[in-house]
Protein backbone atom coordinates (compact mmCIF):
# COMPACT_ATOMS: atom_id res chain seq x y z
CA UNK A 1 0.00 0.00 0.00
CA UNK A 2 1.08 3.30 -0.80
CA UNK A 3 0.35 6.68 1.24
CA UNK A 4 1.76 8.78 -1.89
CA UNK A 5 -0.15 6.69 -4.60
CA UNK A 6 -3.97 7.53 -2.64
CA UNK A 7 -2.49 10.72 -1.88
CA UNK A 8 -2.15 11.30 -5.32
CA UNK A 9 -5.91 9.36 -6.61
CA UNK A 10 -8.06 11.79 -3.79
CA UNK A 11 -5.62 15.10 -4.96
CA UNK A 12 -6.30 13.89 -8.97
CA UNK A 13 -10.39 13.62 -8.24
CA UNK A 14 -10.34 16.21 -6.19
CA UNK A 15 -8.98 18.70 -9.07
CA UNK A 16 -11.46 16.81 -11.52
CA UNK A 17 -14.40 17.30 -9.35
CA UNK A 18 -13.33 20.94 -8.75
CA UNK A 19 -13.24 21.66 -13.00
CA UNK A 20 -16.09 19.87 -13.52
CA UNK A 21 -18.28 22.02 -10.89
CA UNK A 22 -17.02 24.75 -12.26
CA UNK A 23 -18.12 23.59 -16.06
CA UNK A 24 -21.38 22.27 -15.35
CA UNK A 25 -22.25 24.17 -11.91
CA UNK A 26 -23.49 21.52 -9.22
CA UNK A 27 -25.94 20.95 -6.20
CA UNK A 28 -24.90 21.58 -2.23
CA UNK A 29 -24.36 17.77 -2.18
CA UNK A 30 -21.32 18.01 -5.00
CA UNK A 31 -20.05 21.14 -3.11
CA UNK A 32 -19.96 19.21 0.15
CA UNK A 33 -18.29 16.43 -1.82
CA UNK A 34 -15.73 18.84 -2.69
CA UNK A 35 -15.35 20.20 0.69
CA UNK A 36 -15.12 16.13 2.15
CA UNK A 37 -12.41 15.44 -0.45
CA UNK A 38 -10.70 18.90 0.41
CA UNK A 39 -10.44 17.83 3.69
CA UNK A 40 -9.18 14.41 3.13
CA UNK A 41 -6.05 15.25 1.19
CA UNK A 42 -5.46 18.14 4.20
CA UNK A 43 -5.48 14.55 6.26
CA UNK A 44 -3.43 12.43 4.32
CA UNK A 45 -0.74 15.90 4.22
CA UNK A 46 -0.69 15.15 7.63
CA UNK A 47 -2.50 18.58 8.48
CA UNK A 48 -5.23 17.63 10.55
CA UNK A 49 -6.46 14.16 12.22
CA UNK A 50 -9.33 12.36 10.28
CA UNK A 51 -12.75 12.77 11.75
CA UNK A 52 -15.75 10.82 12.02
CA UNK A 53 -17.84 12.69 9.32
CA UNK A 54 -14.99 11.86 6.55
CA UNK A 55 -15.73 7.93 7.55
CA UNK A 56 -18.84 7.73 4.63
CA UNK A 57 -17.49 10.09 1.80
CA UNK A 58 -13.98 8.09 1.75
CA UNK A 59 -15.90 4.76 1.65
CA UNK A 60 -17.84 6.16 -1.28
CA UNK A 61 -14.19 7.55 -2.85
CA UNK A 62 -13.22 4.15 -2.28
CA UNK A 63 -15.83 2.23 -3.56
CA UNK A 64 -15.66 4.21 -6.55
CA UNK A 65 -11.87 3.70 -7.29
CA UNK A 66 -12.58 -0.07 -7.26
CA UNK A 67 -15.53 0.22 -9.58
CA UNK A 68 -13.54 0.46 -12.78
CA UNK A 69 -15.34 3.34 -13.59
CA UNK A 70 -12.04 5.57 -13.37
CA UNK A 71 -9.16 5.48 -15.03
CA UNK A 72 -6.32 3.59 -14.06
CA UNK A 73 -4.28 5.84 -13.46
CA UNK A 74 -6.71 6.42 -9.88
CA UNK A 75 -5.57 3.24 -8.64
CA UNK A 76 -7.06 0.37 -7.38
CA UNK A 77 -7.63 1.72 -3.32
CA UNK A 78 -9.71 -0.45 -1.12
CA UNK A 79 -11.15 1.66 2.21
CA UNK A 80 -8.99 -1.02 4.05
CA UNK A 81 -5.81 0.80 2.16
CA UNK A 82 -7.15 4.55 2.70
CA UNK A 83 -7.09 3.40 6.77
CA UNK A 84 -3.49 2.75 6.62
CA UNK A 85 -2.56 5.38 4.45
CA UNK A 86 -4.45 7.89 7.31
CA UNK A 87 -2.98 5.85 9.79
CA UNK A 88 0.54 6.91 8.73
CA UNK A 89 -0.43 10.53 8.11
CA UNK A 90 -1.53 10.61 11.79
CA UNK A 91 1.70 9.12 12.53
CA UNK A 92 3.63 11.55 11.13
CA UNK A 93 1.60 14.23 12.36
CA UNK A 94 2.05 12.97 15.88
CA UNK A 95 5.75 12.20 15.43
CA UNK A 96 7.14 14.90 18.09
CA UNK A 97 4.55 13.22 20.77
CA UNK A 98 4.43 10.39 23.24
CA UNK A 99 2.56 7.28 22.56
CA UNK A 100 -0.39 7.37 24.24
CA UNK A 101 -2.35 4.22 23.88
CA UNK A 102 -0.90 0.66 23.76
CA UNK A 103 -2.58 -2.66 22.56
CA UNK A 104 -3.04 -4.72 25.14
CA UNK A 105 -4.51 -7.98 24.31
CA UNK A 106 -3.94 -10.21 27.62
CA UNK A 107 -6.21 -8.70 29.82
CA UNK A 108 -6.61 -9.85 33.89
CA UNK A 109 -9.59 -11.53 35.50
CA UNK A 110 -9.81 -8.11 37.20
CA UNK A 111 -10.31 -6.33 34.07
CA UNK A 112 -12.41 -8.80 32.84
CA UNK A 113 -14.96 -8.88 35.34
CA UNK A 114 -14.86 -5.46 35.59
CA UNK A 115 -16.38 -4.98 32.22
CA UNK A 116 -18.41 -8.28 32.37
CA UNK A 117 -21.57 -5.76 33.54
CA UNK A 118 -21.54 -3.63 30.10
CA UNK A 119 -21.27 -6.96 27.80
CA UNK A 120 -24.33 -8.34 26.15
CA UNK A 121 -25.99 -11.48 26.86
CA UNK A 122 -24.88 -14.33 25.10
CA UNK A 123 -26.60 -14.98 22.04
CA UNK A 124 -28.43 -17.97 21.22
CA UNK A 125 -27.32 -20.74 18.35
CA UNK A 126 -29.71 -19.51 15.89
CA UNK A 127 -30.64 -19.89 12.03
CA UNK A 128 -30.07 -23.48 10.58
CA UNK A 129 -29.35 -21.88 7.14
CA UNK A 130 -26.37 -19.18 8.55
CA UNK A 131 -25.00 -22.15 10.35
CA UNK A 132 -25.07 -24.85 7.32
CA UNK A 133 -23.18 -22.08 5.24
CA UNK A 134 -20.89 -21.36 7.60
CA UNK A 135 -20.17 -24.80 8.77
CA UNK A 136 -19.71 -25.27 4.59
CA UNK A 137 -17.33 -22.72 4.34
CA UNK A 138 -15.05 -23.32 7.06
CA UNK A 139 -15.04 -26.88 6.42
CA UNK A 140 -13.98 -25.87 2.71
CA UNK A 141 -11.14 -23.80 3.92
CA UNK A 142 -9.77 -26.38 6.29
CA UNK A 143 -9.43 -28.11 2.90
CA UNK A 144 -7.40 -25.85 1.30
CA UNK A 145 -5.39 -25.09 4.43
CA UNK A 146 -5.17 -27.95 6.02
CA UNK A 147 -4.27 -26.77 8.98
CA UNK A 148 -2.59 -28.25 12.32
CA UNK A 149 -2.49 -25.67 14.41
CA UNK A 150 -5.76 -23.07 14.57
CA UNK A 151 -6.89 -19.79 16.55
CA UNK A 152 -10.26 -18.86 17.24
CA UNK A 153 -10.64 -15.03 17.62
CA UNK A 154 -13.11 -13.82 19.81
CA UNK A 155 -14.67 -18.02 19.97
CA UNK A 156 -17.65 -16.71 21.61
CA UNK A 157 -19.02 -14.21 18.95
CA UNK A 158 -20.55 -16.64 16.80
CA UNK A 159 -22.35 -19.64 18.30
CA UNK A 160 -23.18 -21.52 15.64
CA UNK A 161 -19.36 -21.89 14.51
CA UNK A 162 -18.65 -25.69 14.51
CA UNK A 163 -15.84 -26.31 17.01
CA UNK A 164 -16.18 -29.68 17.39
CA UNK A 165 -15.29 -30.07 13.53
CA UNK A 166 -12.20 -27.88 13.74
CA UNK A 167 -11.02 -29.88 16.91
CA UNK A 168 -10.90 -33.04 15.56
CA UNK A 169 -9.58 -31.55 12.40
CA UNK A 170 -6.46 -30.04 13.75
CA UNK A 171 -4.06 -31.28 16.30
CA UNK A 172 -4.26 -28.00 18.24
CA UNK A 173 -7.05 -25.83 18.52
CA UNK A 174 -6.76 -22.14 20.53
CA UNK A 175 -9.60 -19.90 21.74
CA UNK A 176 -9.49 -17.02 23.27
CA UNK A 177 -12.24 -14.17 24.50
CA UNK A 178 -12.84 -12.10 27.26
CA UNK A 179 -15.07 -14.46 29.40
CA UNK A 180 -12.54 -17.71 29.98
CA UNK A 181 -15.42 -18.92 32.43
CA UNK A 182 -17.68 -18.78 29.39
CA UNK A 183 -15.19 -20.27 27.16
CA UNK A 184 -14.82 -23.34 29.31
CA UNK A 185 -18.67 -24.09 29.24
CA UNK A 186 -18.57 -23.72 25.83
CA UNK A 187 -15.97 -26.37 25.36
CA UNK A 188 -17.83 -28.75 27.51
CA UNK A 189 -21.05 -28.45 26.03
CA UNK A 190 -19.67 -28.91 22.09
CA UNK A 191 -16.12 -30.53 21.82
CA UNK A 192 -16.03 -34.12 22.35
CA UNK A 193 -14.20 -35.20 25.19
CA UNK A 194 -11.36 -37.10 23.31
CA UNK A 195 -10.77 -34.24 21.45
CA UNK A 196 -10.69 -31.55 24.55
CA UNK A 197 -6.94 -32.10 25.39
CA UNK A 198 -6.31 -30.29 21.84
CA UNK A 199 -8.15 -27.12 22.83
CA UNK A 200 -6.44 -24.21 24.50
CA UNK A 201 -7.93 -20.92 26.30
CA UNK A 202 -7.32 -17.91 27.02
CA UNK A 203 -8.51 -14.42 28.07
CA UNK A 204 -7.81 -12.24 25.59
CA UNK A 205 -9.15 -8.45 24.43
CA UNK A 206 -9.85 -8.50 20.32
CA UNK A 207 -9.68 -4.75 20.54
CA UNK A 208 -6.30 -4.61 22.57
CA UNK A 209 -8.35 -1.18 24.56
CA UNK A 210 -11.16 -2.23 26.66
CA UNK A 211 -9.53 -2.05 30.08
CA UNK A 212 -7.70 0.72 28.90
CA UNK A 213 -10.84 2.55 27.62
CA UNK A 214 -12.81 1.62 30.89
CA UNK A 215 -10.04 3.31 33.26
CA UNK A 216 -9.57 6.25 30.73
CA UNK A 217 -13.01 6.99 30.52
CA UNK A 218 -13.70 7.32 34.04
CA UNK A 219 -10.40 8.94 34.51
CA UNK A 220 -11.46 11.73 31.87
CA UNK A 221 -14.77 12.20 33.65
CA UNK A 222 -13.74 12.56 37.12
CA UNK A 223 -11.16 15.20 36.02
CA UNK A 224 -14.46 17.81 35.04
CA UNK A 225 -16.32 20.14 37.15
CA UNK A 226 -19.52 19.91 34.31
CA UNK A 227 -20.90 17.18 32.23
CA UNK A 228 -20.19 19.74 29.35
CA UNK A 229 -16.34 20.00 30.37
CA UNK A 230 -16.60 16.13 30.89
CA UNK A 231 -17.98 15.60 27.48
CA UNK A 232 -15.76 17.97 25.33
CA UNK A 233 -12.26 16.07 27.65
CA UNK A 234 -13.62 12.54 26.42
CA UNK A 235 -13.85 14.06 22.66
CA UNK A 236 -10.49 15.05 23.19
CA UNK A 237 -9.17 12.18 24.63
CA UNK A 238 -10.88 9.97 21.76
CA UNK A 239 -9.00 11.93 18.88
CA UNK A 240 -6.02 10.87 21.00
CA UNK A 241 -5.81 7.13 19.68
CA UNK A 242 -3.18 6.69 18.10
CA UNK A 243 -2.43 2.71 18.03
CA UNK A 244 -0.77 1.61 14.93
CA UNK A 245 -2.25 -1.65 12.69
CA UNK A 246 0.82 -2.86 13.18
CA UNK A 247 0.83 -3.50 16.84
CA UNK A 248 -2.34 -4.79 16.97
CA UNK A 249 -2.81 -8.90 17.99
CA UNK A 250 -4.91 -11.97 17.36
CA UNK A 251 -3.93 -14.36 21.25
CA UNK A 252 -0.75 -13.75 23.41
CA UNK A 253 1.04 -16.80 20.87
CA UNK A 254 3.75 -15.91 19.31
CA UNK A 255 3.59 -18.75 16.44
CA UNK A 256 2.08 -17.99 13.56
CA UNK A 257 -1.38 -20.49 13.58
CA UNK A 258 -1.78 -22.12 10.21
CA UNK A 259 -5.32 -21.07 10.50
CA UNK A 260 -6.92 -18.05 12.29
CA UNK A 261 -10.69 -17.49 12.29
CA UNK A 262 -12.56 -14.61 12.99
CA UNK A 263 -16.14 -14.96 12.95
CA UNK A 264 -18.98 -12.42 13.57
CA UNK A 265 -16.81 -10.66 15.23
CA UNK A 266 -15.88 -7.78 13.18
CA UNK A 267 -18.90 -5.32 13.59
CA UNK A 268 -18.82 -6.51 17.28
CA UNK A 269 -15.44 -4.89 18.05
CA UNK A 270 -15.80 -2.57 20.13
CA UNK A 271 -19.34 -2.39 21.02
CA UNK A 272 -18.31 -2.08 25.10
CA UNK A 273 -17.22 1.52 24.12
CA UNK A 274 -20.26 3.26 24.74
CA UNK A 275 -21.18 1.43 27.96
CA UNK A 276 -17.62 2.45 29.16
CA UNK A 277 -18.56 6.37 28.53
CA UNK A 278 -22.27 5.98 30.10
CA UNK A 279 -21.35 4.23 32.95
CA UNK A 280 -18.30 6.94 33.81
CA UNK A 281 -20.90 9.66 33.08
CA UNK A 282 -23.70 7.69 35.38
CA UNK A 283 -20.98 7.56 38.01
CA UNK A 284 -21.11 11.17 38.07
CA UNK A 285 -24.67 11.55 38.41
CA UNK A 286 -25.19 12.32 34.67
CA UNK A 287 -27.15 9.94 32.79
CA UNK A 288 -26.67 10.27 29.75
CA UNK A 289 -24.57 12.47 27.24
CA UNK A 290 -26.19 16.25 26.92
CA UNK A 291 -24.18 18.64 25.14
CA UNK A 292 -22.52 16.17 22.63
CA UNK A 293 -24.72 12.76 21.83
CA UNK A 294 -23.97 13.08 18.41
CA UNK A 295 -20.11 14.06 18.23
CA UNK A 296 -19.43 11.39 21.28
CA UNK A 297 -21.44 8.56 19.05
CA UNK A 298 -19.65 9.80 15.97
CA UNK A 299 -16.26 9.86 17.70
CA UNK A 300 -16.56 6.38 19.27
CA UNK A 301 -18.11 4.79 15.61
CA UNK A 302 -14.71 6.07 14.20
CA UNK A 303 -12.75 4.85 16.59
CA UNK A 304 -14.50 1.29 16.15
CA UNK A 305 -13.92 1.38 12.71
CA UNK A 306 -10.08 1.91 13.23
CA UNK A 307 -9.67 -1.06 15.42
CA UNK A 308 -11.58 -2.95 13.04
CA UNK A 309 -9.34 -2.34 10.61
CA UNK A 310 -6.80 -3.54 12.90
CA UNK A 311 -8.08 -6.21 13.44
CA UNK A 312 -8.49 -7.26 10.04
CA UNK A 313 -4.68 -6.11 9.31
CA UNK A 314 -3.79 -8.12 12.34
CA UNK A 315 -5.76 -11.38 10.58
CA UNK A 316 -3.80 -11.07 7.30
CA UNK A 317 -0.11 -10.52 9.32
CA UNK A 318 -0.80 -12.80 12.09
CA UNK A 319 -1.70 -15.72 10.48
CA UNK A 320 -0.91 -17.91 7.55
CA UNK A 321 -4.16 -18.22 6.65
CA UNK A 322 -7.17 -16.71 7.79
CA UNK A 323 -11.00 -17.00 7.45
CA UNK A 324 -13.18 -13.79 8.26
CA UNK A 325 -16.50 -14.02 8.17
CA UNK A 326 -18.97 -11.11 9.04
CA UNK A 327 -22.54 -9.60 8.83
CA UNK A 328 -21.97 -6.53 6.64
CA UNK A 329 -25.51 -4.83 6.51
CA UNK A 330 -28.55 -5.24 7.94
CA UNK A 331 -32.46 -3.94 6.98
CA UNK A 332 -35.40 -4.59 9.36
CA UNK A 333 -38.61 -6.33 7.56
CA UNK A 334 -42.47 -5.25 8.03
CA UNK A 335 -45.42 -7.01 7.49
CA UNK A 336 -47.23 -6.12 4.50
CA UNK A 337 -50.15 -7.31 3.06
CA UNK A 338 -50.67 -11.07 2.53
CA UNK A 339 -48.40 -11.46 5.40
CA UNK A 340 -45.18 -10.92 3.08
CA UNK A 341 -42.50 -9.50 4.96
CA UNK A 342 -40.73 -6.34 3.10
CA UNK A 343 -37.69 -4.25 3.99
CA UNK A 344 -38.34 -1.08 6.07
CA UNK A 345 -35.66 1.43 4.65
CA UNK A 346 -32.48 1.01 2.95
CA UNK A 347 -30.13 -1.68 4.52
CA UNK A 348 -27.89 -0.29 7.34
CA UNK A 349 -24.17 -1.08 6.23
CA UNK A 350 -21.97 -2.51 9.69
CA UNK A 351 -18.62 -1.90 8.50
CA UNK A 352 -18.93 1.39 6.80
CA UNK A 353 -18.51 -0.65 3.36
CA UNK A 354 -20.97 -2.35 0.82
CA UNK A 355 -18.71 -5.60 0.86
CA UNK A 356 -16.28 -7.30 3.32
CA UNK A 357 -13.65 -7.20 0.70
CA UNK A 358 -13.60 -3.69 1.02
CA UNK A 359 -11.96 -3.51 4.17
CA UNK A 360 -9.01 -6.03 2.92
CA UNK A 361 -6.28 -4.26 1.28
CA UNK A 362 -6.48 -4.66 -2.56
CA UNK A 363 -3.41 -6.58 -2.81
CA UNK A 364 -5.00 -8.96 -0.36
CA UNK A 365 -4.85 -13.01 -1.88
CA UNK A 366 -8.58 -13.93 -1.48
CA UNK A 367 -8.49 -17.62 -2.34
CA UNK A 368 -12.57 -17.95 -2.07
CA UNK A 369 -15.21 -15.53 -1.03
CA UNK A 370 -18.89 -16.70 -0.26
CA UNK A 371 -22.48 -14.31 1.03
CA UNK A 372 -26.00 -15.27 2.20
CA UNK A 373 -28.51 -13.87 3.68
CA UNK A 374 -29.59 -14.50 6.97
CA UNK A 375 -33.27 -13.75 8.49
CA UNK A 376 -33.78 -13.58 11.97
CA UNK A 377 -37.64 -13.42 13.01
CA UNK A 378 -38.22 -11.13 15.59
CA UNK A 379 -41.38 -9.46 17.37
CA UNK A 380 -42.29 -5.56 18.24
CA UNK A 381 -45.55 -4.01 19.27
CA UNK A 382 -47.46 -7.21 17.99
CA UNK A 383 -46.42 -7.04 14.51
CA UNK A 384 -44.35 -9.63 12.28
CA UNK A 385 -41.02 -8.74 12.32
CA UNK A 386 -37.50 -9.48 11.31
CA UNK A 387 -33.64 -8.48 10.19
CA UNK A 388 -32.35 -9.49 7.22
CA UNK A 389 -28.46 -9.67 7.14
CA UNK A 390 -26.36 -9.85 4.68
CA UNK A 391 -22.61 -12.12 5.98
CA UNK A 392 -19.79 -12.50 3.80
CA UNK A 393 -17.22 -14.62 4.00
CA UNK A 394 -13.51 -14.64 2.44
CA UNK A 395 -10.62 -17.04 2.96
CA UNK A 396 -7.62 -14.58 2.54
């Protein structure tokens, strides 16, 4: 990946936008277009730090590069390259300053049960169909790999994963989450017991920040004399990240696994974020941002969408192989007439992309690639209800 080479695509399309608005004239959407892409090369000049509002007008730059609908000499940019490329911009910017943040992946049982309040409930083994194709695609990929040693990232994200098939396929299996208690019912309820001796745990932070975050967060708000102040420090201290791809982890191993999986974990990165800023602002007595609900939500959605990245940089360097598999967009069905269920809206895209591959660097060696749909019935307010998801898969 080259910084200079997108440098050069987003300062090329910015000119070309600019001549043709001033050809053809345009709307306030191709002047804030303009603006967006005016601001991005300002970023990737290492002027300023990228900002939560320039997260959907690079995807769209992005998309377009890839849609062979410029010419070549725009280059072939995924949104997964224009992350690193900003990434070492920031870097740069921030070269006469101390590090910061650190990614921390071993995290203690203190930690742990510290943040074990603001986690989710576990989710249920559900949809026969998501859990055929999945089972179908990991099962093809052990093919291709065959692998002796695999890693389970975040084991606990997708229940329907079949363990007990990758356990007796490999000689040594390793999974690792936050909850090890969790883990080790997990392992009991769906890995034969000849096959358990194979399987190793661990506690382990995906996002290499969650302790980190939790302590920061309540650090920040303690600091202020006004949920205002308290609100515009934790902006501050957000913009502040400044963890490279590069240091980011998959389990405390140091081998290299022959396979690494990562499953429906990638939109789920980071989700303890938010309960780590209410509950510091509850502590105070405040429940609930005021001031800033939007730029807090924005802020934190950026800063998910970094680690993601990470993560999936972390996938491709970590591991010899490596199978992600992910919901990328959801849309919520109503009831219409004849009982048909329709979509309500546009979908809602997870990973601020149309497609997984997206967030893979374009030099990326995707040896197979697979998507379904996935509905998941629901009921509100007495109505027929449900989500329709979109997953993609890609063996990389």
């Amino acid at each position: 990946m080259s910084r200079a080479g997108f440098q050069k695509s987003v300062r090329m399309f910015h000119k070309f936008s600019e001549e043709t608005m001033r050809r053809r004239g345009g709307d306030q959407a191709g002047r804030e277009s303009i603006a967006a892409l005016g601001a991005l090369e300002s970023v990737l000049k290492a002027e300023r730090l990228l900002t939560a509002d320039l997260l959907e007008p690079l995807a769209a730059f992005t998309n377009l590069l890839q849609s062979s609908q410029l010419p070549p000499d725009f280059g072939d940019y995924s949104f997964g390259d224009a992350l690193m490329a900003i990434e070492e911009s920031h870097a740069e910017l921030r070269q006469n300053e101390g590090q910061t943040w650190e990614f921390e992946g071993e995290i203690s049982e203190e930690s742990a049960a510290a943040l074990s309040h603001l986690a989710p409930p576990p989710l249920p083994a559900d949809g026969a169909e998501h859990a055929a194709a999945l089972r179908r695609f990991l099962q093809a990929s052990m093919q291709t790999t065959t692998p002796k040693a695999a890693l389970v990232v975040g084991a606990l994200a997708e229940p329907a994963l079949p363990l007990a098939e990758l356990c007796a396929r490999c000689e040594r299996v390793t999974l690792n989450d936050l909850d090890l208690p969790r883990l080790e019912e997990l392992v009991r309820r769906v890995v034969p017991e000849p096959h358990r001796a194979r399987v190793r745990l661990e506690r382990y932070d995906a996002t290499g920040s969650y302790a980190a975050f939790a302590a920061g967060a309540q650090r920040v708000v303690e600091a202020a004399d006004s949920q205002t102040a308290a609100e515009a420090a934790l902006l501050a201290w957000l913009a502040s990240y400044d963890v490279g791809g590069g240091s980011a982890g998959l389990s405390a191993l140091e081998e290299k696994p022959d396979l690494a999986v990562s499953a429906m974990l990638l939109p789920k990165l980071g989700r303890l974020y938010a309960p780590c800023v209410a509950s510091a602002l509850a502590a105070r007595g405040w429940a609930a941002p005021s001031e800033a609900p939007e730029a807090l939500d924005l802020a934190i959605t950026q800063l998910r969408c970094l680690v993601q990245q990470h993560h999936v940089q972390a996938l491709l360097r970590r591991a010899k192989s490596a199978v992600l598999l992910s919901a990328v967009s959801e849309v919520e069905l109503r009831s219409a007439s004849g009982g048909k269920l329709v979509p309500e809206g546009e979908p809602h895209d997870l990973l601020a992309v149309e497609r997984l591959v997206e967030r893979l660097p374009a030099a990326a060696d995707v040896k197979a690639e697979q998507s379904w749909e996935w509905k998941q019935a629901a009921s509100a307010e007495g109505r027929a209800r449900a989500t329709l998801t979109l997953i993609e898969a890609v063996l990389v």
